[in-house]
Protein backbone atom coordinates (compact mmCIF):
# COMPACT_ATOMS: atom_id res chain seq x y z
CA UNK A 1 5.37 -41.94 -5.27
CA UNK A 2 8.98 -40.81 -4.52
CA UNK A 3 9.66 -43.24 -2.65
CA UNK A 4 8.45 -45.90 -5.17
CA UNK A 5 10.92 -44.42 -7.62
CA UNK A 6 14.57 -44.44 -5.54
CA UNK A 7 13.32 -48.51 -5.22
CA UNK A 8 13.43 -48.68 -8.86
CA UNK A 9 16.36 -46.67 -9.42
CA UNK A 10 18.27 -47.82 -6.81
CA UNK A 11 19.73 -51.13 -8.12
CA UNK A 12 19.61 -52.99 -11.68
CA UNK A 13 18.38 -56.75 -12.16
CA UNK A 14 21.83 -57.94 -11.21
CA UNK A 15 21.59 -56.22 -7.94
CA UNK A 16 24.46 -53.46 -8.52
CA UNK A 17 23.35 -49.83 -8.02
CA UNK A 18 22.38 -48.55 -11.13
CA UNK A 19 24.57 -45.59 -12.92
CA UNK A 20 21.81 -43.41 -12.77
CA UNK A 21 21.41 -43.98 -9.24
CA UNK A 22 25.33 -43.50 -8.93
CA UNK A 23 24.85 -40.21 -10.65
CA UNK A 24 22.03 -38.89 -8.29
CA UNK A 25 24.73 -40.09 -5.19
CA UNK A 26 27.43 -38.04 -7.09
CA UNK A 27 25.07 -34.92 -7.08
CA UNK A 28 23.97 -34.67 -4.05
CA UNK A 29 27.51 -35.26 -2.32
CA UNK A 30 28.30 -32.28 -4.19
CA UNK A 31 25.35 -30.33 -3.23
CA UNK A 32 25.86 -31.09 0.25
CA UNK A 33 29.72 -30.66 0.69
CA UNK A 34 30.80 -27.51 2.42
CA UNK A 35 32.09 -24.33 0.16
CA UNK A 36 35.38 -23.15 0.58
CA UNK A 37 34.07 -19.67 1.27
CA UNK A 38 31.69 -17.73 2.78
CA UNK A 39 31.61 -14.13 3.39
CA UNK A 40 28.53 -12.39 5.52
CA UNK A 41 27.52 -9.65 5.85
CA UNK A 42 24.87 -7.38 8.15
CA UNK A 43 24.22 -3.70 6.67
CA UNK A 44 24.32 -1.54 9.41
CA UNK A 45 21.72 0.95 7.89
CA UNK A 46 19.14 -1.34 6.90
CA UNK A 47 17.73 -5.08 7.56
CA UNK A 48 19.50 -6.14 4.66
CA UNK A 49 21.26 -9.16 5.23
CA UNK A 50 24.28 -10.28 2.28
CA UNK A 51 26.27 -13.49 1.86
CA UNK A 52 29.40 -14.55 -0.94
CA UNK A 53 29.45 -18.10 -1.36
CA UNK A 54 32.67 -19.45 -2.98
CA UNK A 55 32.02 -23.16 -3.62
CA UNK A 56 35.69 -23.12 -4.37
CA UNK A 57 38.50 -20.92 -6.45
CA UNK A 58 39.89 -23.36 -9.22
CA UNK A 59 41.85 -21.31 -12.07
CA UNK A 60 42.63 -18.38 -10.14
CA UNK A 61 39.34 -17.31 -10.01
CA UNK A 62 35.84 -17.97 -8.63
CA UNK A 63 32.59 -16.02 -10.30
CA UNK A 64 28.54 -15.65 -9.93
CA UNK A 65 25.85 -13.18 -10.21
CA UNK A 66 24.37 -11.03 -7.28
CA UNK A 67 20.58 -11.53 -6.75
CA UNK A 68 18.65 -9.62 -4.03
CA UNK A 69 14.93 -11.11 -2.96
CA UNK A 70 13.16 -10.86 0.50
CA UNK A 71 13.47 -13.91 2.11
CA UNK A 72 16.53 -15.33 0.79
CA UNK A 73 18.69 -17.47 2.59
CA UNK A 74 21.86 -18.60 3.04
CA UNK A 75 21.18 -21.89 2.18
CA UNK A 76 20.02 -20.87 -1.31
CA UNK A 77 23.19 -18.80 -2.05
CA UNK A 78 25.56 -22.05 -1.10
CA UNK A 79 23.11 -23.69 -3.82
CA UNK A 80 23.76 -21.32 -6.46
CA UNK A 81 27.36 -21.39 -6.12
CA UNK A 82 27.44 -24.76 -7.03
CA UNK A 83 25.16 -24.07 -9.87
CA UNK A 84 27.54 -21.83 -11.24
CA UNK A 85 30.34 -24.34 -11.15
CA UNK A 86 28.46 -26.77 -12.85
CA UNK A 87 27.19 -23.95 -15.39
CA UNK A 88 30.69 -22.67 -16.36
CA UNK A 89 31.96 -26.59 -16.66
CA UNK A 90 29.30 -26.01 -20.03
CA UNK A 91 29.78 -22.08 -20.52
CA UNK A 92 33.52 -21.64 -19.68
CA UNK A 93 35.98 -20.17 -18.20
CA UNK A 94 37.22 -23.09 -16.35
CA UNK A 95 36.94 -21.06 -13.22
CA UNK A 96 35.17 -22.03 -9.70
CA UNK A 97 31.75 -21.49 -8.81
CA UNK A 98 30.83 -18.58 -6.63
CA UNK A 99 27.12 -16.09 -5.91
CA UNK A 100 26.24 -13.27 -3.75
CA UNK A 101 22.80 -12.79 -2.58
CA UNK A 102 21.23 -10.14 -0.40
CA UNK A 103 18.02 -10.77 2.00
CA UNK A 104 16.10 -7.44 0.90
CA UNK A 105 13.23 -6.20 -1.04
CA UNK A 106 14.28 -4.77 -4.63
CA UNK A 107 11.35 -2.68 -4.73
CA UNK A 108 12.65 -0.44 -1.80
CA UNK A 109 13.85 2.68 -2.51
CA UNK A 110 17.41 1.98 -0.79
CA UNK A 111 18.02 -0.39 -3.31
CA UNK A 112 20.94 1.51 -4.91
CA UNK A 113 22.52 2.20 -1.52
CA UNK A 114 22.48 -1.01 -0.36
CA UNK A 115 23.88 -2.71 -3.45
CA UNK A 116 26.60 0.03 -2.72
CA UNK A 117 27.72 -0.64 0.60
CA UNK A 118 27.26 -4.79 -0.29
CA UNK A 119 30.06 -4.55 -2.89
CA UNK A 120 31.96 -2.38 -0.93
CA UNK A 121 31.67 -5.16 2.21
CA UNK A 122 33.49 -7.67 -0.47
CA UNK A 123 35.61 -5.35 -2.31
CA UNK A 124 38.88 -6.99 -1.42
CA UNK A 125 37.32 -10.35 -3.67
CA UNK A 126 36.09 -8.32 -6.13
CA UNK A 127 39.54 -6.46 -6.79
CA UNK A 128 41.15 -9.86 -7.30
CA UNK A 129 39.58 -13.21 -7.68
CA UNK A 130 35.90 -13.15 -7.79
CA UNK A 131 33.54 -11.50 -10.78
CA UNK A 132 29.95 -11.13 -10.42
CA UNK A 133 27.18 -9.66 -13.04
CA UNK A 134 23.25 -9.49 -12.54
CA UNK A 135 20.87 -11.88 -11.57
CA UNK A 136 17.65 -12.34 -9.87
CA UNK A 137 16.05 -8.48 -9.10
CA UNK A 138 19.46 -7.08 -9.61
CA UNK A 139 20.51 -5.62 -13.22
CA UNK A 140 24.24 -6.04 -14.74
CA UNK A 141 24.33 -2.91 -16.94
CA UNK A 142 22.33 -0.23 -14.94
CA UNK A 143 23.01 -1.32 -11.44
CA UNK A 144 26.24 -3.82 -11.22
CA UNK A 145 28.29 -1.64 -13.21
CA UNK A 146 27.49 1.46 -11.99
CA UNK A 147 27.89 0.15 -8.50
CA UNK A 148 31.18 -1.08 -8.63
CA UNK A 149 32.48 2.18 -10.48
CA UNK A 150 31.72 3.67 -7.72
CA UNK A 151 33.36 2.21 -4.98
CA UNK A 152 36.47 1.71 -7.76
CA UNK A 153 35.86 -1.44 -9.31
CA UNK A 154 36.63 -0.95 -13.05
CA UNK A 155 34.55 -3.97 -14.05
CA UNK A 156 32.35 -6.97 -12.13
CA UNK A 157 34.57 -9.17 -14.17
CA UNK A 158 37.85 -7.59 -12.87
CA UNK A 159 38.94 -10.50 -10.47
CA UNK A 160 38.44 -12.54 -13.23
CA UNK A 161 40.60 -10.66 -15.80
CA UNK A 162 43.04 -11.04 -12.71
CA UNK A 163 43.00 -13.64 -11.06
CA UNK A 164 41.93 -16.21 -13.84
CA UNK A 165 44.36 -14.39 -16.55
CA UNK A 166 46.42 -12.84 -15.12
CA UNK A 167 46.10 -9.61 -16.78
CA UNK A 168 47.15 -6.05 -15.30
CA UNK A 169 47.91 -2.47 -16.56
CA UNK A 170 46.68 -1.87 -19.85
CA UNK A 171 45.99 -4.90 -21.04
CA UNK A 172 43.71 -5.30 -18.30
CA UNK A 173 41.54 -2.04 -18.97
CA UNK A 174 41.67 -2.88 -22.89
CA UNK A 175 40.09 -6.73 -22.22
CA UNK A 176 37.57 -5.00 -19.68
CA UNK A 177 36.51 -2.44 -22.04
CA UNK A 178 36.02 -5.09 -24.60
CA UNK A 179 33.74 -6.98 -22.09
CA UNK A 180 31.81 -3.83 -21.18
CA UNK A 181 31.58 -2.79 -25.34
CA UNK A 182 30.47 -6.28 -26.08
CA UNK A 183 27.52 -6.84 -23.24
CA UNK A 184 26.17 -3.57 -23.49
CA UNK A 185 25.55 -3.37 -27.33
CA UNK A 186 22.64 -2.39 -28.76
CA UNK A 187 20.53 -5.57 -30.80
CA UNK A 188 19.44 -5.39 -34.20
CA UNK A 189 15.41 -5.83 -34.74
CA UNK A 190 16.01 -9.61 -35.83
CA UNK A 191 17.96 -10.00 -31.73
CA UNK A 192 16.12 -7.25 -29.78
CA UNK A 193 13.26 -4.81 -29.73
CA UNK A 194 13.74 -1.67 -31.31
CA UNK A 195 13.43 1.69 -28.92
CA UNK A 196 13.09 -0.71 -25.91
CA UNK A 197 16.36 0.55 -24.14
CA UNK A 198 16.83 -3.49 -24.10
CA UNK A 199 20.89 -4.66 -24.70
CA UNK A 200 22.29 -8.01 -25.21
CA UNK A 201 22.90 -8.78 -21.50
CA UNK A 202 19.03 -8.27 -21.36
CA UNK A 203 18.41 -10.61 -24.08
CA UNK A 204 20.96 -13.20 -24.40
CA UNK A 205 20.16 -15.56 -21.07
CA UNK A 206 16.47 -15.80 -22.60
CA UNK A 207 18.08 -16.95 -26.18
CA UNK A 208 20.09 -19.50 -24.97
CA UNK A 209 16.47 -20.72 -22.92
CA UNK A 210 14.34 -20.55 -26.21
CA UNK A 211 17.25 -22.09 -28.10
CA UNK A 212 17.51 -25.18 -25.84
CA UNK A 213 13.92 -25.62 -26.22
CA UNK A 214 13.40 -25.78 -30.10
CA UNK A 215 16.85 -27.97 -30.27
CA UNK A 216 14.95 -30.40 -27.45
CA UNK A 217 12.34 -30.54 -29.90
CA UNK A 218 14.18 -31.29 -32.48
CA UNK A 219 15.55 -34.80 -31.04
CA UNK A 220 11.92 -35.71 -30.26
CA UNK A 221 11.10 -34.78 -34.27
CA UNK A 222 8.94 -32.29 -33.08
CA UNK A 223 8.94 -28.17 -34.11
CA UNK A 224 8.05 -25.11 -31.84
CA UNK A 225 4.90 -24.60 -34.47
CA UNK A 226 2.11 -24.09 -32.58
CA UNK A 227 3.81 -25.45 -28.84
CA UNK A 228 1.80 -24.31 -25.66
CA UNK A 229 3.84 -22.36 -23.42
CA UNK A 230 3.59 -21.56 -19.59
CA UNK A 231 6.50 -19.36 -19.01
CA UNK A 232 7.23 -17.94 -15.29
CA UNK A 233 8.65 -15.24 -14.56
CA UNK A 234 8.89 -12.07 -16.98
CA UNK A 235 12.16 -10.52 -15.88
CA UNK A 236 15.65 -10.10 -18.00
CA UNK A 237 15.44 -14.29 -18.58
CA UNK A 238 11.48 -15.23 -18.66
CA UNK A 239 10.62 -11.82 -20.74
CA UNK A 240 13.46 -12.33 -23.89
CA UNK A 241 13.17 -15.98 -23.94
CA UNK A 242 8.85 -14.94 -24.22
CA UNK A 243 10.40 -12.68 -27.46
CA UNK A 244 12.23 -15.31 -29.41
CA UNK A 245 9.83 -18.15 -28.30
CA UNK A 246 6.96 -16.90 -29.92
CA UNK A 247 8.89 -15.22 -33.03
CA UNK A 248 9.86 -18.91 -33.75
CA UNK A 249 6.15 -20.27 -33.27
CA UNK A 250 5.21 -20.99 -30.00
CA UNK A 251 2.34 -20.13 -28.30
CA UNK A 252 2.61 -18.03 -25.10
CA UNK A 253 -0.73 -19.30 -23.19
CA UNK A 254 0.31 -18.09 -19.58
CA UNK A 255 2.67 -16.07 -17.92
CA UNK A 256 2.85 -15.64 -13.91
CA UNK A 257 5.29 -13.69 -11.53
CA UNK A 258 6.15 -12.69 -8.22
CA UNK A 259 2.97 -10.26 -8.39
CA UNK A 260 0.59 -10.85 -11.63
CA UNK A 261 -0.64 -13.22 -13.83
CA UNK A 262 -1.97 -13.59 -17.61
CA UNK A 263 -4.02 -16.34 -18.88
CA UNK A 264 -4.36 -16.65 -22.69
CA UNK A 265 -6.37 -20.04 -24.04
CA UNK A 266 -5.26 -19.42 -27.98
CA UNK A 267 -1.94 -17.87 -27.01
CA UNK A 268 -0.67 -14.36 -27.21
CA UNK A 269 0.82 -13.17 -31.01
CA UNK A 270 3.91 -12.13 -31.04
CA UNK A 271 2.87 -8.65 -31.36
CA UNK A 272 1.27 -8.95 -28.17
CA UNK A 273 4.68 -10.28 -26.66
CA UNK A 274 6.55 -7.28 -27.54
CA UNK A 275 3.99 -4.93 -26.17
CA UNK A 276 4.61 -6.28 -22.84
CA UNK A 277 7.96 -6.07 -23.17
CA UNK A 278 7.63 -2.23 -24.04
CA UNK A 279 5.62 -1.80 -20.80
CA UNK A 280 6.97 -4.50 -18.37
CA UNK A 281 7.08 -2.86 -14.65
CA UNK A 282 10.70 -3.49 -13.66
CA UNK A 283 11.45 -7.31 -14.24
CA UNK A 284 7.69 -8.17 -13.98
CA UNK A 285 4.23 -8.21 -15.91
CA UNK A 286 3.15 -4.46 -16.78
CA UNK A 287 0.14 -3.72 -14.32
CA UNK A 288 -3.38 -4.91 -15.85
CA UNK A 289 -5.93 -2.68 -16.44
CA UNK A 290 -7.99 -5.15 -14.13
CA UNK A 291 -6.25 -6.38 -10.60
CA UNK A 292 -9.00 -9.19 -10.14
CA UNK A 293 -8.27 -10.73 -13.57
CA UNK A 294 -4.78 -10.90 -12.93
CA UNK A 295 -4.88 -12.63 -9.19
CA UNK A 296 -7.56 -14.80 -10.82
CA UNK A 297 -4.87 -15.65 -13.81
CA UNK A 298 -2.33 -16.56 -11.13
CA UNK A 299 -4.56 -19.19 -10.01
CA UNK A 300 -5.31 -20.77 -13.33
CA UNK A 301 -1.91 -20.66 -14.32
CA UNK A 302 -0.86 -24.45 -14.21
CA UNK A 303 -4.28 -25.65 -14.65
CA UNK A 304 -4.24 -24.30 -18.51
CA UNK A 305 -3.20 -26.86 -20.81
CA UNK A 306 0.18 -26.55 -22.30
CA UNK A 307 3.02 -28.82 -23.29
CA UNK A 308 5.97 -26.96 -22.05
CA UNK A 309 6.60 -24.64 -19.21
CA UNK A 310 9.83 -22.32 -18.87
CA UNK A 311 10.27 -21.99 -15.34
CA UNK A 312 12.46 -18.37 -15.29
CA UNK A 313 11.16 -16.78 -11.86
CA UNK A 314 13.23 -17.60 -8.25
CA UNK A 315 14.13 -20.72 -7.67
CA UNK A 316 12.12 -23.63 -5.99
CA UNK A 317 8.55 -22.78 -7.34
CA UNK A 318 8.15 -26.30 -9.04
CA UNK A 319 7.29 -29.53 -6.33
CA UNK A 320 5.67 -32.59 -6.63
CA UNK A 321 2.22 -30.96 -6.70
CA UNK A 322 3.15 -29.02 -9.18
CA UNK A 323 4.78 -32.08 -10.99
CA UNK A 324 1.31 -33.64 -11.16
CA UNK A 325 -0.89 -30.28 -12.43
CA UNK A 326 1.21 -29.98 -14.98
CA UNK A 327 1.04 -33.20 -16.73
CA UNK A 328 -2.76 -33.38 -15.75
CA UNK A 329 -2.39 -30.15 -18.26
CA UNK A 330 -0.35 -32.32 -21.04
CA UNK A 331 2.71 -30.77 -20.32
CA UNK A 332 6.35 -32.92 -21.38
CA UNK A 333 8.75 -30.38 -21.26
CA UNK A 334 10.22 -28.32 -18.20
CA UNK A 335 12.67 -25.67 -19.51
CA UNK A 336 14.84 -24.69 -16.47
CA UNK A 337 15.48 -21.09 -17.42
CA UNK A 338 15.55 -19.93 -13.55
CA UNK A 339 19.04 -21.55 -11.23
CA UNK A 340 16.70 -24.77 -9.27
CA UNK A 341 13.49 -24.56 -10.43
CA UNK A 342 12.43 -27.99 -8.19
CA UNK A 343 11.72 -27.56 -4.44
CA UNK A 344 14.66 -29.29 -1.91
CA UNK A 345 13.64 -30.15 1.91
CA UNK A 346 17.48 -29.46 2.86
CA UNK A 347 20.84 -28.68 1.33
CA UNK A 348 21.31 -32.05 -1.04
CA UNK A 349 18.05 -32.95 -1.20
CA UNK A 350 17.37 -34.05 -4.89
CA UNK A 351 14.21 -35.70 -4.58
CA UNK A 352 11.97 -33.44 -6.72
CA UNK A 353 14.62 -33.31 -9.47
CA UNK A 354 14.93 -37.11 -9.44
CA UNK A 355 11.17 -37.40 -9.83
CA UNK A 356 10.90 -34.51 -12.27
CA UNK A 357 13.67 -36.14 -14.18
CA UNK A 358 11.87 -39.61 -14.59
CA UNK A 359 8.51 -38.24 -15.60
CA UNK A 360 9.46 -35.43 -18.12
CA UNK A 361 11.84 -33.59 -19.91
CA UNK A 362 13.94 -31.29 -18.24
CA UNK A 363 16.55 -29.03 -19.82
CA UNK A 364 19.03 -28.15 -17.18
CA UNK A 365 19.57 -24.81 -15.66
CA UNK A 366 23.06 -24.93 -16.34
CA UNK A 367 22.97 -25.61 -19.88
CA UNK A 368 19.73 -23.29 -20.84
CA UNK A 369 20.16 -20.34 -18.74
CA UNK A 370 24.13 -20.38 -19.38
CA UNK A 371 24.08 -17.55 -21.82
CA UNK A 372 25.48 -14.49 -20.05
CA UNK A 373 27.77 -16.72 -18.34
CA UNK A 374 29.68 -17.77 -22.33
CA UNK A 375 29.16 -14.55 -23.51
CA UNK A 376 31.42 -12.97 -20.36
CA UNK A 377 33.98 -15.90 -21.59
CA UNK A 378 33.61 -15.46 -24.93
CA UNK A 379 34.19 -11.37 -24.82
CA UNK A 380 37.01 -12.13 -22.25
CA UNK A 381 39.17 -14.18 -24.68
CA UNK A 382 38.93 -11.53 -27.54
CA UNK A 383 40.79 -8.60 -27.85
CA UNK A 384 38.50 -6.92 -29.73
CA UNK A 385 34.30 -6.71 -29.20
CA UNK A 386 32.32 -9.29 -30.78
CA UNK A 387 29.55 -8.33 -32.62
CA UNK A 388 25.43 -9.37 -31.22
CA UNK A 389 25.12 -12.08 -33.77
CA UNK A 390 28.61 -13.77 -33.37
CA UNK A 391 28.01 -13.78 -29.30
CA UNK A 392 24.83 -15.54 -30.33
CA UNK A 393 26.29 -17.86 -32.76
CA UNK A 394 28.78 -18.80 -29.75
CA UNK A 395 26.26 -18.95 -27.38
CA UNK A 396 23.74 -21.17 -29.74
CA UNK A 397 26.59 -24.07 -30.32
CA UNK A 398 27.60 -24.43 -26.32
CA UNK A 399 24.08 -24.77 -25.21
CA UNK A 400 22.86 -27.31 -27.81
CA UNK A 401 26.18 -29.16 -27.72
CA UNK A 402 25.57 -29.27 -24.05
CA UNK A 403 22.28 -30.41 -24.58
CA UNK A 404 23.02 -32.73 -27.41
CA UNK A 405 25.89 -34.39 -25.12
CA UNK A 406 22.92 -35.02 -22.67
CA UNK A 407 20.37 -36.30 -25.33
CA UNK A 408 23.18 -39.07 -26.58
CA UNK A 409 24.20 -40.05 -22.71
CA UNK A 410 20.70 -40.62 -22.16
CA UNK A 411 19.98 -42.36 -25.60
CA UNK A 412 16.56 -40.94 -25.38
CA UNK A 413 15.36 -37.01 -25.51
CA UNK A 414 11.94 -37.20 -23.76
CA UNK A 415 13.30 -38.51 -19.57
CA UNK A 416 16.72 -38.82 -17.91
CA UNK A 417 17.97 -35.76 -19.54
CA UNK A 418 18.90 -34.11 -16.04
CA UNK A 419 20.72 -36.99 -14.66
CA UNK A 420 23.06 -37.15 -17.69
CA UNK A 421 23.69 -33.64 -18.02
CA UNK A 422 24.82 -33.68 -14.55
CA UNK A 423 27.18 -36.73 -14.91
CA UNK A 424 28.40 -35.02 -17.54
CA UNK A 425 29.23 -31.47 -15.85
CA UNK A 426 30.60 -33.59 -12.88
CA UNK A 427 32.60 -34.89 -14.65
CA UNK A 428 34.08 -32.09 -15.91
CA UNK A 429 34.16 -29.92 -12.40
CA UNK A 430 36.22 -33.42 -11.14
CA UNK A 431 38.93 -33.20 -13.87
């Protein structure tokens, strides 16, 4: 079937490649061209196993979570670097793209020490060009922060504040302390979850993921009332974007991670929502009264029907298989709330996408999942904190003006989305 779609993409009826096709070209050239950087990095205490991917420093500055999973690979981490360039082409600053990823499993208790001696390993960056913040299994208030205080990192945004503008001395702690005042505020019951312990940086990724959903719905003339959801992944992204989703309507039928699952056929309320929230384990599903019933959920997962799924787990859980259960299921929508949702063969490979991108709707990952990202920039021009709901004012325009840009380039809002959100972002990263 994949093959049967490059034919028809390839040229139009006058025999000249077709701009889509140029766009797909453009994409993966850019995937597969080498990053200016790369640090490694072997911890000499553990198995751990780290890597900082710079796709390139433009502005000063390069910046990009740090995510730690067993199994990850350098491969992945080049990947996500590039993400992030394309992401802060949408989010701002105009700075390069750049991750850091560790091969080790969050759940072990050296953790904490290992995060240490990983920022310590790329301190020199850290101090002076690159930022980072959380991402996958790895926390930006209780564990970045912390971690980089203690090696004497002020901030995980401090090579930005230097190296992108150029501040120092007191203006530098003042802008950092804004940053730090503005992520780590406390949201209002309308935002958050009262006595959850749960602050905007939690929350505000999953916003901008439920808000490029109802806005997609809006070009197709559709609402969120009563929309079947399959949402993966129940972490800082999957579990706040679950919150807002179904306090605007939807209807939470599934939810899977890394370890459990939950099936429910007329859709959780949104009371039910918040009480797994409460009791989440970590970044994933609290623990069911009733193992079976969960591994048994997992299974049925994308067999229930739905019309959307929010793929907000690790990154290449969605292939062609997976393509095809879901629209057996009725789904239209694929909501790409995790950094590459779509399998890839090799570094460039953009077959999945491509075929995703022709059969449904796909909001990109670096428009809906670009929340934390504009809310670093936004803070970081101010020299004063922003309040929750002006950070998600600013965060609610970039995303559906990103997404809107997409909708007109493509001239429809139901396929193509992907390829014109990424001629679009290209663009931008060229200029």
């Amino acid at each position: 079937m994949i093959s049967d779609v490059k034919a028809a993409d390839a040229t139009n009826a006058d025999g000249q490649v077709a701009p889509r096709e140029r766009t797909w070209r453009r994409y993966s050239e850019f995937l597969g061209r080498r990053p200016e950087t790369v640090v490694e990095w072997n911890d000499p205490e553990t198995s751990a196993r780290g890597w900082l991917v710079v796709n390139r420093f433009k502005g000063g500055a390069a910046g990009g979570g740090t995510r730690m999973r067993e199994g990850l690979t350098r491969d992945e981490v080049e990947y996500l670097a590039k993400v992030m360039e394309l992401k802060f082409s949408v989010s701002g600053p105009s700075i390069g793209g750049a991750k850091s990823g560790i091969d080790f499993d969050p759940r072990d208790s050296r953790k904490k020490e290992v995060l240490g001696r990983w920022f310590e390993a790329i301190k020199p960056l850290l101090e002076t060009r690159y930022s980072t913040a959380g991402d996958l299994n790895v926390d930006e208030v209780r564990e970045v922060g912390p971690a980089c205080a203690r090696i004497g990192i002020a901030h995980p945004q401090l090579g930005l504040a230097r190296g992108h503008l150029g501040l120092e001395g007191a203006e530098l702690e003042e802008r950092l302390d804004v940053v730090r005042e503005g992520l780590g505020q406390s949201l209002n019951s309308e935002l958050g979850l009262e006595d959850s312990g749960l602050r905007l940086a939690d929350m505000v990724t999953g916003f901008g993921v439920a808000t490029t959903t109802t806005r997609l719905l809006e070009h197709q003339g559709r609402t969120l009332d009563g929309a079947r959801l399959l949402l993966e992944g129940f972490g800082r992204v999957g579990g706040a974007a679950a919150l807002y989703l179904s306090r605007w309507g939807g209807s939470i039928v599934g939810i899977v991670d890394v370890r459990r699952g939950l099936v429910a056929e007329n859709g959780l309320t949104v009371q039910e929502v918040e009480a797994l929230l409460r009791t989440r384990d970590g970044n994933e599903l609290p623990k069911l009264a009733n193992d079976a019933i969960s591994t048994a959920a997992r299974e049925r997962f994308r067999d229930t029907p739905a019309d959307i799924v929010i793929c907000a787990a690790s990154s290449g859980t969605v292939g062609t298989a997976e393509l095809e259960r879901f629209e057996r299921q009725g789904v239209e929508m694929i909501v790409s709330g995790a950094n590459r949702p779509f399998t890839a063969a090799y570094p460039g490979d953009t077959e999945v996408e491509r075929e995703a991108d022709r059969r449904l709707a796909i909001i990109p990952d670096f428009i809906a999942n670009c929340g934390t990202a504009h809310a670093f920039a936004y803070q970081m021009r101010r020299s004063e904190p922003a309040t929750a709901a002006e950070i998600y004012d600013s965060v609610e325009m970039t995303v559906c003006g990103a997404l809107d840009e997409a909708v007109a380039l493509a001239g429809r809002a139901d396929r193509g989305l992907l390829a014109a959100a990424l001629e679009a972002a290209l663009d931008r990263c060229a200029a």
